[in-house]
N, C-alpha and C. Protein backbone atom coordinates (compact mmCIF):
# COMPACT_ATOMS: atom_id res chain seq x y z
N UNK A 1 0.84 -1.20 0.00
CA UNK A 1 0.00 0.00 0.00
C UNK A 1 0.87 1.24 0.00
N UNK A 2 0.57 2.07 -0.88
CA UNK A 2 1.22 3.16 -1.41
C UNK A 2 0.94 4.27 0.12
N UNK A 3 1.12 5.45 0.29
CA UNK A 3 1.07 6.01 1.30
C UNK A 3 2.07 7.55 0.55
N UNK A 4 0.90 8.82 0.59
CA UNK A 4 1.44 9.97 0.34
C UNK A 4 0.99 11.09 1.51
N UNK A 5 2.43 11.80 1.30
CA UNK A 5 2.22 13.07 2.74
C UNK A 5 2.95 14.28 1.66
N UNK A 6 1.70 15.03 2.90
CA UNK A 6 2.04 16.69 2.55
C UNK A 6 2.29 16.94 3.70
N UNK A 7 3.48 17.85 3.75
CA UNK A 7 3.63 18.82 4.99
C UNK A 7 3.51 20.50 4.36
N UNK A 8 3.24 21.07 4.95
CA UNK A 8 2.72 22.54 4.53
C UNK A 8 3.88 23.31 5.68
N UNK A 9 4.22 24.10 4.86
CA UNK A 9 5.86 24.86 5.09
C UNK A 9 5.12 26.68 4.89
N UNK A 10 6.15 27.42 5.23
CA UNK A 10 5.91 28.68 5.54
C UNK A 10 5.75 29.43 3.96
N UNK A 11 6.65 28.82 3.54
CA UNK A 11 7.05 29.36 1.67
C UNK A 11 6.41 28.40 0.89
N UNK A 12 5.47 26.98 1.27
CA UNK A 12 5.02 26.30 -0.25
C UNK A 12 5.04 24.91 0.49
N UNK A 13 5.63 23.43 0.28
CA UNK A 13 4.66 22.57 0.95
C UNK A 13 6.19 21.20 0.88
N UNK A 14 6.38 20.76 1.25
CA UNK A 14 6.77 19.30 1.03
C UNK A 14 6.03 18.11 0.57
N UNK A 15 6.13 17.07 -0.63
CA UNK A 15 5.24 16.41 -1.05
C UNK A 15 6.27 14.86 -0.70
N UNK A 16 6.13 14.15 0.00
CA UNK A 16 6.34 12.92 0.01
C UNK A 16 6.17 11.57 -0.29
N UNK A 17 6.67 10.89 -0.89
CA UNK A 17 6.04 9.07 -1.72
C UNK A 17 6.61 8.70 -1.78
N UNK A 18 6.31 7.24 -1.62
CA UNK A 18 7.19 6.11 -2.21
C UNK A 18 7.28 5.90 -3.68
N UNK A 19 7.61 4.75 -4.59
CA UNK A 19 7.80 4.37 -5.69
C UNK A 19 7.60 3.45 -6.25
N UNK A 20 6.60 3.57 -5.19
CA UNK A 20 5.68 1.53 -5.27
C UNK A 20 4.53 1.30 -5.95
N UNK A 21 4.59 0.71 -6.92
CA UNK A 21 3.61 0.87 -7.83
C UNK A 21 3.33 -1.44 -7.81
N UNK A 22 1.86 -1.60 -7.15
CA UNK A 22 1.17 -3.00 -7.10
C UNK A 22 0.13 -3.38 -7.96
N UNK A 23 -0.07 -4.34 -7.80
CA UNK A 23 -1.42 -4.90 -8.66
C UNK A 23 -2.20 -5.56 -7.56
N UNK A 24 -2.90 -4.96 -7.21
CA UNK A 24 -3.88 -5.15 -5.93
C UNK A 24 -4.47 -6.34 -6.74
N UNK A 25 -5.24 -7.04 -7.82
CA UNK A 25 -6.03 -7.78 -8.10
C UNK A 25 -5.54 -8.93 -8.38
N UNK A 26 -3.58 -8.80 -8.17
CA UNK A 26 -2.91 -9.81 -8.18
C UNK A 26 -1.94 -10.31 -6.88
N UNK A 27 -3.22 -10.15 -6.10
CA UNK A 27 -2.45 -10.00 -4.32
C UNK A 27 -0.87 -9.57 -4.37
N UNK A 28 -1.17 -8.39 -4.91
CA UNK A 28 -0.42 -6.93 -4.71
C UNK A 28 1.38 -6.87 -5.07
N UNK A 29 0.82 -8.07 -6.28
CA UNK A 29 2.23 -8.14 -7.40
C UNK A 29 3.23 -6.88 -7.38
N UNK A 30 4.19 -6.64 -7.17
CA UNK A 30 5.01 -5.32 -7.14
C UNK A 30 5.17 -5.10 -8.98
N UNK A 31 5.48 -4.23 -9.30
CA UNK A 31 4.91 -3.55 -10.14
C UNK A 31 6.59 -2.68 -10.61
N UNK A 32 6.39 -1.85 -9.68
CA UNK A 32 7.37 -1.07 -9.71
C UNK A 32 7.91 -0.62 -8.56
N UNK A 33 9.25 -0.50 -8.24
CA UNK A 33 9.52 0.30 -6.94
C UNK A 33 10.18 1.43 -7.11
N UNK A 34 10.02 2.10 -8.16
CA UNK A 34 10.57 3.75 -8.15
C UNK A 34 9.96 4.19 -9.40
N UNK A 35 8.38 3.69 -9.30
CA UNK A 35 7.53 5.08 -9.80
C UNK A 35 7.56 6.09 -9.59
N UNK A 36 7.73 7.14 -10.33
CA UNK A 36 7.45 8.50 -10.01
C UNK A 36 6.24 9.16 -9.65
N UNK A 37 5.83 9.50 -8.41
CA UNK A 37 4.29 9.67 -8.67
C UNK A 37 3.96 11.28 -8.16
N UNK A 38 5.32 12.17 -8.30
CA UNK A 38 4.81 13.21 -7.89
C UNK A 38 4.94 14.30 -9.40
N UNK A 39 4.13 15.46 -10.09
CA UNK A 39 4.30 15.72 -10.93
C UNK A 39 3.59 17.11 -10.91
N UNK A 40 4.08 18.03 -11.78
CA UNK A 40 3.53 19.43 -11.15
C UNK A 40 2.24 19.60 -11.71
N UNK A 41 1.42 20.29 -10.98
CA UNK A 41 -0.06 20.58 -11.94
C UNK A 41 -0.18 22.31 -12.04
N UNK A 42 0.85 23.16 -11.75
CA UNK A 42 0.62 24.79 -11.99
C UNK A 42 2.58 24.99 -12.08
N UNK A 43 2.39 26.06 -11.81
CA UNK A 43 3.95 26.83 -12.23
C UNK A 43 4.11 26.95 -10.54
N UNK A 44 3.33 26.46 -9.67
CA UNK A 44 3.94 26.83 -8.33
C UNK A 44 3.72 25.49 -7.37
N UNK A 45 2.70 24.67 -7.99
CA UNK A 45 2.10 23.69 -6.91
C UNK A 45 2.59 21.96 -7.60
N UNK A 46 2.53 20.84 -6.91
CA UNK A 46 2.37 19.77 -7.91
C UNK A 46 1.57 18.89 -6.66
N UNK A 47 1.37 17.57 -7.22
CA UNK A 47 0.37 16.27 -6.56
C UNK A 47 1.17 15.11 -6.81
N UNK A 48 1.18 14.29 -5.51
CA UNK A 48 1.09 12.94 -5.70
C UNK A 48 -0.15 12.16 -6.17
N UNK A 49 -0.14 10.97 -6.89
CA UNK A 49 -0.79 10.09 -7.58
C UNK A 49 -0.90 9.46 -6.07
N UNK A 50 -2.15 9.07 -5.77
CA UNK A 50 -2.69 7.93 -4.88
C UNK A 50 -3.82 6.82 -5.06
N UNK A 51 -3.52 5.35 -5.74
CA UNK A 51 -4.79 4.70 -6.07
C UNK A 51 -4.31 4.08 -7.47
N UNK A 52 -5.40 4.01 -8.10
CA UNK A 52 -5.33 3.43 -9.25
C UNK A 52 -4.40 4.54 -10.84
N UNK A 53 -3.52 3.97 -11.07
CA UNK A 53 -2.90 4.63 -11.96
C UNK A 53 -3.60 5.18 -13.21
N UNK A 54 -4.58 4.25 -13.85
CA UNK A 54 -5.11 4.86 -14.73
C UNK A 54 -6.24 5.99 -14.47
N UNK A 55 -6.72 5.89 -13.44
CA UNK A 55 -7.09 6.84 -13.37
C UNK A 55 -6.60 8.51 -12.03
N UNK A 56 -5.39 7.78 -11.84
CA UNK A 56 -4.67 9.10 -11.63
C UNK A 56 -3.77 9.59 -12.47
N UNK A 57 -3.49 8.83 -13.42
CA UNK A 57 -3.20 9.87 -14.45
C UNK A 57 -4.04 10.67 -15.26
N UNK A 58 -5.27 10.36 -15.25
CA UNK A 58 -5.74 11.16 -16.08
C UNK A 58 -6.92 12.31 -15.42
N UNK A 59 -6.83 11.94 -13.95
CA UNK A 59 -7.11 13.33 -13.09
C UNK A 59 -5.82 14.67 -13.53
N UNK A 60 -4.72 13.86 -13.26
CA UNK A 60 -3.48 14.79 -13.39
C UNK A 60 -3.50 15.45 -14.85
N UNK A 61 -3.64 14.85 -15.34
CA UNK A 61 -3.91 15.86 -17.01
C UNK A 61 -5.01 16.12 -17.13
N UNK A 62 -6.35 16.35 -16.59
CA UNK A 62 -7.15 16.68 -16.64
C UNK A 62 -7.02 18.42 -15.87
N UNK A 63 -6.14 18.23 -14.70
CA UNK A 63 -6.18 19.72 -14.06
C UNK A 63 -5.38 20.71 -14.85
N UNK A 64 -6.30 21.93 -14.59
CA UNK A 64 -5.89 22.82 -15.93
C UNK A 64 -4.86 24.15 -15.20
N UNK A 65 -4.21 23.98 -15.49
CA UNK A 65 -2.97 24.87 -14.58
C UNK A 65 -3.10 25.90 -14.42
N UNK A 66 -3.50 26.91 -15.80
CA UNK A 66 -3.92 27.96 -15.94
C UNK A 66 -4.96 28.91 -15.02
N UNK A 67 -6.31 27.73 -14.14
CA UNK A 67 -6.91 28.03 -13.07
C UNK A 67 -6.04 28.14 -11.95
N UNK A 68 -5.35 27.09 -11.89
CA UNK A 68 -4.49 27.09 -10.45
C UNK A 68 -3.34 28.23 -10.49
N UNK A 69 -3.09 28.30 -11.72
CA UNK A 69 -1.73 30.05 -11.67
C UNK A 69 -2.53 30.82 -10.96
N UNK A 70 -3.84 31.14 -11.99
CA UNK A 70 -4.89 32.26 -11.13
C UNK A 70 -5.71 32.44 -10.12
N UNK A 71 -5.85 31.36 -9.06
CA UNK A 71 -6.39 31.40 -8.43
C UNK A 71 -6.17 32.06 -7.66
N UNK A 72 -7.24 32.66 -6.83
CA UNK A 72 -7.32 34.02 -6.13
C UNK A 72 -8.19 33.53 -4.68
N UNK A 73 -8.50 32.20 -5.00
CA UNK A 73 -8.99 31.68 -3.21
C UNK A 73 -8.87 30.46 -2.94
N UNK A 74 -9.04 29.73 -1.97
CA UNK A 74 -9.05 28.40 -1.95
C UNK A 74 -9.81 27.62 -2.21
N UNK A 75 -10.76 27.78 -2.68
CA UNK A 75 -12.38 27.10 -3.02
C UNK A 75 -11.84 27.27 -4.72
N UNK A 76 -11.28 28.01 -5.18
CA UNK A 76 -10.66 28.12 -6.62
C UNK A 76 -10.10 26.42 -6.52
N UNK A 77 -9.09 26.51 -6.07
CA UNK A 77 -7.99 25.35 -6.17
C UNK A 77 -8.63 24.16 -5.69
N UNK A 78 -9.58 24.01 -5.00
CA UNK A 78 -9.98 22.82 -4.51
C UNK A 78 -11.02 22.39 -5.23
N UNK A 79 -12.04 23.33 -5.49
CA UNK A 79 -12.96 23.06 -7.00
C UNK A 79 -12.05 22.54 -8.06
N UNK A 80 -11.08 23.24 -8.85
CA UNK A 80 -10.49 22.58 -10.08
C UNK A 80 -9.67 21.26 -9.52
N UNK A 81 -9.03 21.22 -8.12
CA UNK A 81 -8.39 19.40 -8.13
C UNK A 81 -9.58 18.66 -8.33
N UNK A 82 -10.73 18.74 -7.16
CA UNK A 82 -11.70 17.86 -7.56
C UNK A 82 -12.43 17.38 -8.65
N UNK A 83 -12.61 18.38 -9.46
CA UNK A 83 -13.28 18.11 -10.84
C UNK A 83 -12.09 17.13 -11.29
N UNK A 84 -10.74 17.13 -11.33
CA UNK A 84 -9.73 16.84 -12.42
C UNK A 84 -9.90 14.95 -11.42
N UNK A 85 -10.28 15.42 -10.12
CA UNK A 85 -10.03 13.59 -9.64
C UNK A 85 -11.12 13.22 -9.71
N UNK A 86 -12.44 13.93 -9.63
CA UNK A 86 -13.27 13.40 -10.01
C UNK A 86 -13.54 13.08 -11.34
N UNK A 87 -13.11 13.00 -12.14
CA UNK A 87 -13.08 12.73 -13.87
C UNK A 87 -12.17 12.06 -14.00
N UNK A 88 -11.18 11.45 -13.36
CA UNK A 88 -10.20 10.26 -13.56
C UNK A 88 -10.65 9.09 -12.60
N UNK A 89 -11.60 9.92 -11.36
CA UNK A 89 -12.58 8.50 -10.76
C UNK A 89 -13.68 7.89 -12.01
N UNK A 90 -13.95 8.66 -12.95
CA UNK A 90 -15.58 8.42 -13.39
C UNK A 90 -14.65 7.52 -14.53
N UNK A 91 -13.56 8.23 -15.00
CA UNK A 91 -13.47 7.02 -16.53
C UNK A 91 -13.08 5.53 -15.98
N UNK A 92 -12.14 5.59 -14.99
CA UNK A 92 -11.61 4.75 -14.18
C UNK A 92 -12.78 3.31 -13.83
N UNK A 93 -14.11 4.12 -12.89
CA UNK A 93 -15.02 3.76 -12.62
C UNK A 93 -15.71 2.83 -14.16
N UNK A 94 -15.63 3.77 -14.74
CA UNK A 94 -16.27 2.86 -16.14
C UNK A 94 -15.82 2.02 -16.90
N UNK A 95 -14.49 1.81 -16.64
CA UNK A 95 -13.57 1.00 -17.46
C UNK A 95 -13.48 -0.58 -17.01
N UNK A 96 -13.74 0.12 -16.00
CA UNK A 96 -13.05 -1.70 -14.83
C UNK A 96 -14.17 -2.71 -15.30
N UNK A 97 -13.57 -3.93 -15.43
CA UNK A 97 -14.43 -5.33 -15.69
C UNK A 97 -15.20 -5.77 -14.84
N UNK A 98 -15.93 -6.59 -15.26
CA UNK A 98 -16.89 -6.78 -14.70
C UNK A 98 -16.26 -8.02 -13.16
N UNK A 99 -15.16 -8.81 -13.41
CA UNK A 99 -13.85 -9.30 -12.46
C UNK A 99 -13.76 -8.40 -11.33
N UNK A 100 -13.67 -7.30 -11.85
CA UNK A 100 -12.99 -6.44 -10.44
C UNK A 100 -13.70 -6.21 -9.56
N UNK A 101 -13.29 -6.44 -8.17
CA UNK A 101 -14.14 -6.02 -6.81
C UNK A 101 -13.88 -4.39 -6.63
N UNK A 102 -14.76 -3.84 -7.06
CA UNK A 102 -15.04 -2.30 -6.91
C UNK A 102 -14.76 -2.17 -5.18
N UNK A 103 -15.08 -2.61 -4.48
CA UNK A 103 -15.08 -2.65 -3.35
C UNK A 103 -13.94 -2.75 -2.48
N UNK A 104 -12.48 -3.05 -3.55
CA UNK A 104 -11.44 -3.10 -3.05
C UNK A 104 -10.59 -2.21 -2.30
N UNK A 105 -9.92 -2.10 -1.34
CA UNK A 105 -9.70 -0.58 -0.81
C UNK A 105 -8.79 -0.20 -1.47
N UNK A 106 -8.43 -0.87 -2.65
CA UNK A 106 -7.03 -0.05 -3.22
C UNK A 106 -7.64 0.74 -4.73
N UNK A 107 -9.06 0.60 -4.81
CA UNK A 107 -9.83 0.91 -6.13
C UNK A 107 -10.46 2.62 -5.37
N UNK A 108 -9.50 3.29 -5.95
CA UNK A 108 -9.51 4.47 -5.76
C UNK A 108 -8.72 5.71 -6.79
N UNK A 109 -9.10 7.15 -6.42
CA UNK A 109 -8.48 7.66 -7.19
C UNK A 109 -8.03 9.47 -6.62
N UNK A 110 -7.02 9.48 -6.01
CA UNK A 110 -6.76 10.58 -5.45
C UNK A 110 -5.23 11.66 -5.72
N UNK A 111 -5.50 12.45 -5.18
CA UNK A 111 -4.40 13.58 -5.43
C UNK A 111 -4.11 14.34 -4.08
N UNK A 112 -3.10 14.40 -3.83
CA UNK A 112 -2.33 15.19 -2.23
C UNK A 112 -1.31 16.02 -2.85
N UNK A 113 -2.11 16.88 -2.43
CA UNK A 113 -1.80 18.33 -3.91
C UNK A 113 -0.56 19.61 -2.45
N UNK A 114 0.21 20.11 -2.98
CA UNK A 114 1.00 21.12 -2.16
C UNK A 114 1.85 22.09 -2.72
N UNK A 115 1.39 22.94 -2.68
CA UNK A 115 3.11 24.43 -2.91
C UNK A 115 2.75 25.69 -2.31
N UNK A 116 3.04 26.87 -3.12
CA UNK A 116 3.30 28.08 -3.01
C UNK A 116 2.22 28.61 -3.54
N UNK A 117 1.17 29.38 -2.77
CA UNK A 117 0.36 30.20 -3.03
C UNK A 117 0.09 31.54 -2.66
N UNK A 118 0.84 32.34 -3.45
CA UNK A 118 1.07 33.55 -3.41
C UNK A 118 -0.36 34.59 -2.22
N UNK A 119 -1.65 33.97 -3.02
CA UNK A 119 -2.32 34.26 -1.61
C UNK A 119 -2.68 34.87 -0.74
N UNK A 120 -2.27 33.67 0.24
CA UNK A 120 -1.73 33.58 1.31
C UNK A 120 -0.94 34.20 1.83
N UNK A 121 -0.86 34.30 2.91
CA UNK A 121 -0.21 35.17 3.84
C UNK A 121 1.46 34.66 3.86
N UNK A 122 1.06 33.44 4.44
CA UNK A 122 2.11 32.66 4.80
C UNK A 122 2.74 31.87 3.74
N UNK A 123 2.07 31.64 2.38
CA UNK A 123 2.27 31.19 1.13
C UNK A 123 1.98 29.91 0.93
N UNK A 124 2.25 28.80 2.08
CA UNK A 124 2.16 27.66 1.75
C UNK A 124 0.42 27.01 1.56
N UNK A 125 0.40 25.79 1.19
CA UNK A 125 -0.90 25.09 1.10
C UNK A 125 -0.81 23.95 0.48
N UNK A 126 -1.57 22.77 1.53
CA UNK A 126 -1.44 21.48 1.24
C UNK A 126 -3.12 21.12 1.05
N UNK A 127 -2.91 20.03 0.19
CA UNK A 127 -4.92 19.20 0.26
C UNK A 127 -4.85 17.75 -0.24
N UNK A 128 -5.56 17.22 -0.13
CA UNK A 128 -5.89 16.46 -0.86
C UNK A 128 -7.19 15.67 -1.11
N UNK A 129 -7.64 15.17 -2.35
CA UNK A 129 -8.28 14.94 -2.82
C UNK A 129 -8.92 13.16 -3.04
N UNK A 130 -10.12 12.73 -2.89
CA UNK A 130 -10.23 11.35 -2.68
C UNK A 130 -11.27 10.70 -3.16
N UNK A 131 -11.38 9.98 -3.88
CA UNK A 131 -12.37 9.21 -4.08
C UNK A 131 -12.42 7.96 -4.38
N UNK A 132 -13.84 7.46 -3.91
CA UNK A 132 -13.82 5.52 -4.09
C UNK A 132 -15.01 5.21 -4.36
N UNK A 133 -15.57 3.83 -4.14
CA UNK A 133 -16.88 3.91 -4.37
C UNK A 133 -17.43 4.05 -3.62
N UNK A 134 -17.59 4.56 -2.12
CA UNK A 134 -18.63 5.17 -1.77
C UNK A 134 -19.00 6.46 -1.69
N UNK A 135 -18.11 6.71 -2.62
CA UNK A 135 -18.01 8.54 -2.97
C UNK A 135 -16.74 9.55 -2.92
N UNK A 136 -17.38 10.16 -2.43
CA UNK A 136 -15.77 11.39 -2.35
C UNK A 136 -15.95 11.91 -0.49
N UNK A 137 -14.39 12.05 -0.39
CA UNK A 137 -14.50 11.83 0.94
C UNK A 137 -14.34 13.78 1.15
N UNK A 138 -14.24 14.29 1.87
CA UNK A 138 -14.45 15.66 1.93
C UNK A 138 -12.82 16.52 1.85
N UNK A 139 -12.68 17.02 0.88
CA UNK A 139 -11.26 17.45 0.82
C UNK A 139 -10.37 18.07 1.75
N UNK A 140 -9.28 17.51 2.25
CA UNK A 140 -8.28 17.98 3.25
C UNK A 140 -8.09 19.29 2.68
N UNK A 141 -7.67 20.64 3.67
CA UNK A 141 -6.89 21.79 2.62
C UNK A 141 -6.29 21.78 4.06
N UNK A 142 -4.97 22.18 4.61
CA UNK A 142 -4.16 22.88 5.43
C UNK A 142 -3.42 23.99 4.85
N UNK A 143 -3.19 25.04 5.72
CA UNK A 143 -2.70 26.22 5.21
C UNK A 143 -1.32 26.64 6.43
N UNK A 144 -1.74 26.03 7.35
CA UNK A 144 -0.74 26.65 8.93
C UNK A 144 0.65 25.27 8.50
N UNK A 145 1.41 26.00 9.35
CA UNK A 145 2.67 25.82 9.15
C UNK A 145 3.25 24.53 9.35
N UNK A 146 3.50 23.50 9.30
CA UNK A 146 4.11 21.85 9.60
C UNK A 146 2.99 20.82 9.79
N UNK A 147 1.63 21.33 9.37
CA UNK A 147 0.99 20.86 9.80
C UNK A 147 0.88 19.54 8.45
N UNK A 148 0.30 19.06 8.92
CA UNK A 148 -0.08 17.46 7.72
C UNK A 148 -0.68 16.48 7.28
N UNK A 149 -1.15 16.58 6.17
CA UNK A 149 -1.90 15.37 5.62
C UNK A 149 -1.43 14.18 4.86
N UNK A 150 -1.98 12.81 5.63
CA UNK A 150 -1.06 11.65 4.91
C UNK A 150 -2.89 10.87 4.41
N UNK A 151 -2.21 10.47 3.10
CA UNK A 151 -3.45 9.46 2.42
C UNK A 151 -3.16 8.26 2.14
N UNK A 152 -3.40 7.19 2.19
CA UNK A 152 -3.31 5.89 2.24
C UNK A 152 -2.80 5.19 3.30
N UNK A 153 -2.15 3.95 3.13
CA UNK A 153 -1.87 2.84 4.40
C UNK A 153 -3.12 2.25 5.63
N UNK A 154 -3.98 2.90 4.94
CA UNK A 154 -5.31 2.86 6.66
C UNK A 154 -4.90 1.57 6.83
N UNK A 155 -4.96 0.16 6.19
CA UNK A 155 -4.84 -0.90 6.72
C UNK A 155 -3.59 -1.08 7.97
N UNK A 156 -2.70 -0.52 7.64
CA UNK A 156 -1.40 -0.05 8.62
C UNK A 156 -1.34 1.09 9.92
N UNK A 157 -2.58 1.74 9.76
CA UNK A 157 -2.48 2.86 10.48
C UNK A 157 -1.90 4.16 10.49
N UNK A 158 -1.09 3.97 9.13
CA UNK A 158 -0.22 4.64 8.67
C UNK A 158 -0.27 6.25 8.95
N UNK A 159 -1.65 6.92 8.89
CA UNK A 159 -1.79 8.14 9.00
C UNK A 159 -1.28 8.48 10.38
N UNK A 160 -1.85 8.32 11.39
CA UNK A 160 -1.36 8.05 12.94
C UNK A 160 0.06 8.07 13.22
N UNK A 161 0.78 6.70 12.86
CA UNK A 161 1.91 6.49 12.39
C UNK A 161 2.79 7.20 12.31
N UNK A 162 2.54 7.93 10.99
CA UNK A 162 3.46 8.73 10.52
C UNK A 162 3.55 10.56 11.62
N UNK A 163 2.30 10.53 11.92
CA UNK A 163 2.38 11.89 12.47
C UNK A 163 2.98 12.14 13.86
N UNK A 164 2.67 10.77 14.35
CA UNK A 164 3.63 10.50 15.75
C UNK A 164 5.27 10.75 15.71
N UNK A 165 5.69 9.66 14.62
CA UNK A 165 6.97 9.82 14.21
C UNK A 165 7.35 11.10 14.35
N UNK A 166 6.78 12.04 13.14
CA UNK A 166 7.06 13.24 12.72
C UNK A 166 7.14 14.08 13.80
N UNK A 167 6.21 14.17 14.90
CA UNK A 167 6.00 14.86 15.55
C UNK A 167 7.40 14.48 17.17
N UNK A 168 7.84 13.40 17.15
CA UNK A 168 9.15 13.09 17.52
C UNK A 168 10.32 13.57 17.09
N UNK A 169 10.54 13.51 15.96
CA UNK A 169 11.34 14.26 15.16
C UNK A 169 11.83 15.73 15.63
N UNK A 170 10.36 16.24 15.52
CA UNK A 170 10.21 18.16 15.61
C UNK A 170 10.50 18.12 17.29
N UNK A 171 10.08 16.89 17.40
CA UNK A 171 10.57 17.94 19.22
C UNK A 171 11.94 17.08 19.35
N UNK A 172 12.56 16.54 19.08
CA UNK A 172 13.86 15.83 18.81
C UNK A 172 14.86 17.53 18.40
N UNK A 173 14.40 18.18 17.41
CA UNK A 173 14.92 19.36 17.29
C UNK A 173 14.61 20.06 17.74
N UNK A 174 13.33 20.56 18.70
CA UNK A 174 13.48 21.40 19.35
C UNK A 174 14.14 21.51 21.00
N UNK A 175 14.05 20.27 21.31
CA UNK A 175 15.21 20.01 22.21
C UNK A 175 16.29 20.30 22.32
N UNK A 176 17.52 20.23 21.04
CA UNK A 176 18.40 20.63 20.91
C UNK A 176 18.55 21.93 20.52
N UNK A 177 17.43 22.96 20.20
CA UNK A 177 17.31 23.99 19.65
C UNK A 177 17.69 24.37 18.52
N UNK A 178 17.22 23.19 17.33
CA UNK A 178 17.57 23.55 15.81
C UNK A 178 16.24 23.84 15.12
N UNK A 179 16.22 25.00 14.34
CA UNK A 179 14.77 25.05 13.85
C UNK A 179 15.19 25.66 12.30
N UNK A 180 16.62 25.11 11.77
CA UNK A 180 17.12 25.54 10.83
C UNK A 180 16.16 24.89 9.32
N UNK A 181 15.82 25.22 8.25
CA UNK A 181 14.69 24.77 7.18
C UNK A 181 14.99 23.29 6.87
N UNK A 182 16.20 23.14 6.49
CA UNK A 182 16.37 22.10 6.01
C UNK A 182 16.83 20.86 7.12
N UNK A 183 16.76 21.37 8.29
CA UNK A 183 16.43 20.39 9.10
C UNK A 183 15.06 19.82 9.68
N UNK A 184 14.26 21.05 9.58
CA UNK A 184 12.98 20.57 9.29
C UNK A 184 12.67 19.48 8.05
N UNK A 185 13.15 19.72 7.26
CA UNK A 185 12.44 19.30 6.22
C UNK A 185 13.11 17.54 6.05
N UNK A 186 14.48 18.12 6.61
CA UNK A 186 15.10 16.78 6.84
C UNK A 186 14.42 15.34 7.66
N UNK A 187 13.74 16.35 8.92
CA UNK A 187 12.98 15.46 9.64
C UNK A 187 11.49 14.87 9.91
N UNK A 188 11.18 15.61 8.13
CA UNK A 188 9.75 15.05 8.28
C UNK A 188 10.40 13.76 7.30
N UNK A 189 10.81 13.98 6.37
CA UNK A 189 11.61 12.97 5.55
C UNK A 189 12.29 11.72 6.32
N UNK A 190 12.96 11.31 7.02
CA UNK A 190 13.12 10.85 8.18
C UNK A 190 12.04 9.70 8.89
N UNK A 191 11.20 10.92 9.17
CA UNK A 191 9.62 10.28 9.70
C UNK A 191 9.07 9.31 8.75
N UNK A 192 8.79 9.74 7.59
CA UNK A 192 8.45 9.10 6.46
C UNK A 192 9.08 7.39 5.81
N UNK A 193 10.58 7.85 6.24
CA UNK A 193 11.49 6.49 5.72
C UNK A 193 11.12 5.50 6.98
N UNK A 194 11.27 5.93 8.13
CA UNK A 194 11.09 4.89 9.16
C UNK A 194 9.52 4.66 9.51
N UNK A 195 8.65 5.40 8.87
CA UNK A 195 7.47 4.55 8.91
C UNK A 195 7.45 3.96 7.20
N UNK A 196 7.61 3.70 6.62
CA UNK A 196 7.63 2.43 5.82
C UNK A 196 8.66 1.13 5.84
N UNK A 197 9.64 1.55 6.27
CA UNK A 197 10.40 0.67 6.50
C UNK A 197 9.89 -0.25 7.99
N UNK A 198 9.55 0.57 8.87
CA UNK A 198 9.07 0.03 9.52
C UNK A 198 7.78 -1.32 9.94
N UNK A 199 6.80 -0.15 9.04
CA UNK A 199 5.55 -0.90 8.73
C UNK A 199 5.16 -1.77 7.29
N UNK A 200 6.00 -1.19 6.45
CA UNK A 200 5.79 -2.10 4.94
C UNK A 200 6.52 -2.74 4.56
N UNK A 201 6.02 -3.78 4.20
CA UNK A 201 7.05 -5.04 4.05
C UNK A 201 7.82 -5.07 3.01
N UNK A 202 6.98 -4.07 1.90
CA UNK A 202 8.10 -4.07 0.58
C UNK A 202 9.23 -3.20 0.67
N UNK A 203 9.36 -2.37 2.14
CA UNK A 203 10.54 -1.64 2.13
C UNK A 203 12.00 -2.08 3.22
């Protein structure tokens, strides 16, 4: 199980993933282990792929950048991800055989979207975006500073997980009194490697 995090930063966002790409319908055949699944969708922001590939790719080319350059609120940016994942849920949705258990928790189609939004005060902004078959789940947006959204692993606990870690980390440095950027950023990264390695077996 794939597993993507946003952390939301003062200037724009950290986007985190693995490179694990399975075949859930082939009790979770590895596929690939250094997919790329993060890719930009504006001149300031980009998304991780979470779910079914065919139809996260074609959420991702579906979002039209040109809205997201201009956007002027947050209901802007969260309207155009959703439309773009909701239209890579619907072809997705229509394609699959009549074989496939729709019902599978890995039959999904989402985006954990993060950067620089001018904006804003503070510039940064993280979200993400979700859907399955029992619908669409209500879109994450964070805007405050380290704060974070992780999507996938539920079978693992992973969301939990990871924020504990993370949140060890940050007071790991604030203990010693480092609050330098790239040690931040170092130590959500960190958080991230030792909860998959930890919890997933393919790492």
């Amino acid at each position: 199980m794939t597993i993507a995090i946003a952390v939301c930063l003062s200037d724009g966002a950290l986007l985190i993933s693995d490179g694990l790409r399975v075949n859930p319908i082939q009790n979770n055949r590895v596929l690939s282990t250094d997919a790329r699944k993060i890719s930009a969708i504006s001149s300031s922001m980009a998304a991780i792929e979470l779910g079914v590939s065919q139809g996260t790719s074609l959420a991702l080319r579906a979002v039209n950048r040109t809205v997201l350059d201009h956007a002027g609120t947050v209901s802007t940016i969260v309207s155009e991800i959703d439309r773009a994942t909701h239209f890579g849920w619907n072809v997705l949705l229509s394609s699959l055989g009549e074989d496939i258990d729709r019902n599978h928790p890995s039959i999904k189609v989402a985006l954990v979207f993060g950067g620089y939004v001018p904006v804003f005060s503070q510039g940064g902004l993280i979200g993400g975006s979700l859907y399955h078959i029992d619908g669409h789940d209500e879109t994450l947006i964070r805007t405050q500073e380290n704060h974070i959204i992780v999507l996938g692993g539920e079978g693992q606990n992973a969301q939990s997980r990871y924020k504990e870690l993370a949140q060890s980390e940050m007071n790991s440095l604030s203990s010693q009194g480092v609050g330098v950027r790239d040690n931040v950023v170092d130590a959500f990264i960190r958080a991230a490697t030792i909860t998959w390695r930890r919890y997933f077996k393919f790492f």
